[in-house]
Protein backbone atom coordinates (compact mmCIF):
# COMPACT_ATOMS: atom_id res chain seq x y z
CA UNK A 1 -7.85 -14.22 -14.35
CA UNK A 2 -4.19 -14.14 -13.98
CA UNK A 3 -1.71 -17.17 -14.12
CA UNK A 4 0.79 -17.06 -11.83
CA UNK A 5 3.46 -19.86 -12.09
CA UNK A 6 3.89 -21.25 -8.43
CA UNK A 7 1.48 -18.36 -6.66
CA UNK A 8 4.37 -16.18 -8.02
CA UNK A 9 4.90 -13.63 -11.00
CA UNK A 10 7.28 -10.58 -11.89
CA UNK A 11 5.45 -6.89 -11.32
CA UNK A 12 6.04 -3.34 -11.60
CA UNK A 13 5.81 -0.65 -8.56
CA UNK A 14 5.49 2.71 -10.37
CA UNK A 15 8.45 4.95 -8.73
CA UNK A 16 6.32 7.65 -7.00
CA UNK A 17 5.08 4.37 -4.89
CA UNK A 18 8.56 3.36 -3.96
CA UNK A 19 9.50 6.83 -3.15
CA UNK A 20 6.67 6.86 -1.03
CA UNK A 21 7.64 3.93 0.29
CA UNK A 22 11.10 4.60 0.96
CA UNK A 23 10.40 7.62 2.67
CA UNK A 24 7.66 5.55 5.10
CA UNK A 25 11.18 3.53 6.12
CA UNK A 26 9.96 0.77 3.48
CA UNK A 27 13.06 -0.53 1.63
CA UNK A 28 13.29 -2.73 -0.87
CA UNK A 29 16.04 -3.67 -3.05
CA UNK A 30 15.40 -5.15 -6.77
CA UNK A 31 14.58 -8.60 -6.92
CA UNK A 32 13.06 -8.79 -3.63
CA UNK A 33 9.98 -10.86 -2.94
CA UNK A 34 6.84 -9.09 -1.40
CA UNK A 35 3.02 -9.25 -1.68
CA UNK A 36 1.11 -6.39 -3.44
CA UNK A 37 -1.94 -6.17 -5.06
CA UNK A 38 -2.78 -5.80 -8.83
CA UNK A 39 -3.81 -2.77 -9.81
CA UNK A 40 -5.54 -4.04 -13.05
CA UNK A 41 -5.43 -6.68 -15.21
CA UNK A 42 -6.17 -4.42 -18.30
CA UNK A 43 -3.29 -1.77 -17.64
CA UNK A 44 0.14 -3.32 -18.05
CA UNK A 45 3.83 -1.32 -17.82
CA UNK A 46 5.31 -0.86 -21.40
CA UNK A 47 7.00 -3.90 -20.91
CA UNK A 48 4.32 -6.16 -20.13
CA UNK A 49 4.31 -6.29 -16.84
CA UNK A 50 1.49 -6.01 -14.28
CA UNK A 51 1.63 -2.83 -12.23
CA UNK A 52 1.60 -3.83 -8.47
CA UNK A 53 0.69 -1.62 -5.22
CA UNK A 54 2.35 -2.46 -2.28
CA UNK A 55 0.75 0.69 -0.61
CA UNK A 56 -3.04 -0.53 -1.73
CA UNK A 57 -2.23 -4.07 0.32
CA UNK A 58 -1.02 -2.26 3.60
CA UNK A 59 -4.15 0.17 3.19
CA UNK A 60 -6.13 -2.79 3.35
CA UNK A 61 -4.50 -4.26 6.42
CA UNK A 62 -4.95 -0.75 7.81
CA UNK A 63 -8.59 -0.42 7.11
CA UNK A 64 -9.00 -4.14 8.82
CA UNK A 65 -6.35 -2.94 12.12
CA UNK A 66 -9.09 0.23 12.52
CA UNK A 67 -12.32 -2.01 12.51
CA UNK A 68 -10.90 -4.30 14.81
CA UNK A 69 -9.82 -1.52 16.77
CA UNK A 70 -13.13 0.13 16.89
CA UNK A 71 -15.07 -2.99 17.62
CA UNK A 72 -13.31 -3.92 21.17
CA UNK A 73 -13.83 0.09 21.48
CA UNK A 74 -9.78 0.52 22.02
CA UNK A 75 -8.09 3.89 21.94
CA UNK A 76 -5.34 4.44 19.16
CA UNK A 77 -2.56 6.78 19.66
CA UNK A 78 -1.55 8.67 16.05
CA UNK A 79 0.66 11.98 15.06
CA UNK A 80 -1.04 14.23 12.94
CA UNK A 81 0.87 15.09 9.92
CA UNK A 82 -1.57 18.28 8.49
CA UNK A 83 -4.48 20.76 9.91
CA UNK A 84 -7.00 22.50 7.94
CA UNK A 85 -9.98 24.37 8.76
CA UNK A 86 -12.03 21.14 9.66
CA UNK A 87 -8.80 19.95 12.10
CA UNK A 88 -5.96 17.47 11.67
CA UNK A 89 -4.98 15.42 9.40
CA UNK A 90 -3.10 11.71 9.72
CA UNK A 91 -1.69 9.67 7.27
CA UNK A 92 -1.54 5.50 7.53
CA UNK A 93 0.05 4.31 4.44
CA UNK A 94 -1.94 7.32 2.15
CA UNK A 95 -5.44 7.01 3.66
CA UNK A 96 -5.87 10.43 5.37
């Protein structure tokens, strides 16, 4: 269980996340407040902080968006961003 002093505590996004996320249009400047999700409470930065995902939080609003979408049967409009041999390829916030 982790304390957090007023629902609140300092993290760490690992920089291939925020390079990610920059490059989705995501920007966000140091000290900023967000929600993200732990990624463990047994892995901490070298500094002692917990390592946050912002990406694993929007992947989670994504997967709930889809099964909502799919339940009132609703057509979704995406861009595919790779093809292979079995067809195309999207990405939503890294779930392909």
């Amino acid at each position: 269980m982790i304390s957090c002093e007023n629902n609140s505590f300092v993290g760490v996004i690992m920089t291939k996340e925020l390079r990610d996320l920059e490059r989705s249009g995501t920007i966000m400047a140091p000290g900023s407040e967000i929600e993200a999700e732990i990624m463990s409470t047994d892995v901490m930065h070298e500094e002692g902080y917990y390592i946050v995902s912002v990406t694993r939080l929007l992947q989670h609003g994504v997967w709930e968006s889809l099964k909502a979408t799919n339940e009132k049967d609703e057509i979704i409009t995406v861009i595919p961003t790779e093809a292979n041999l079995g067809g195309l390829l999207i990405d939503m916030h890294g779930i392909k």
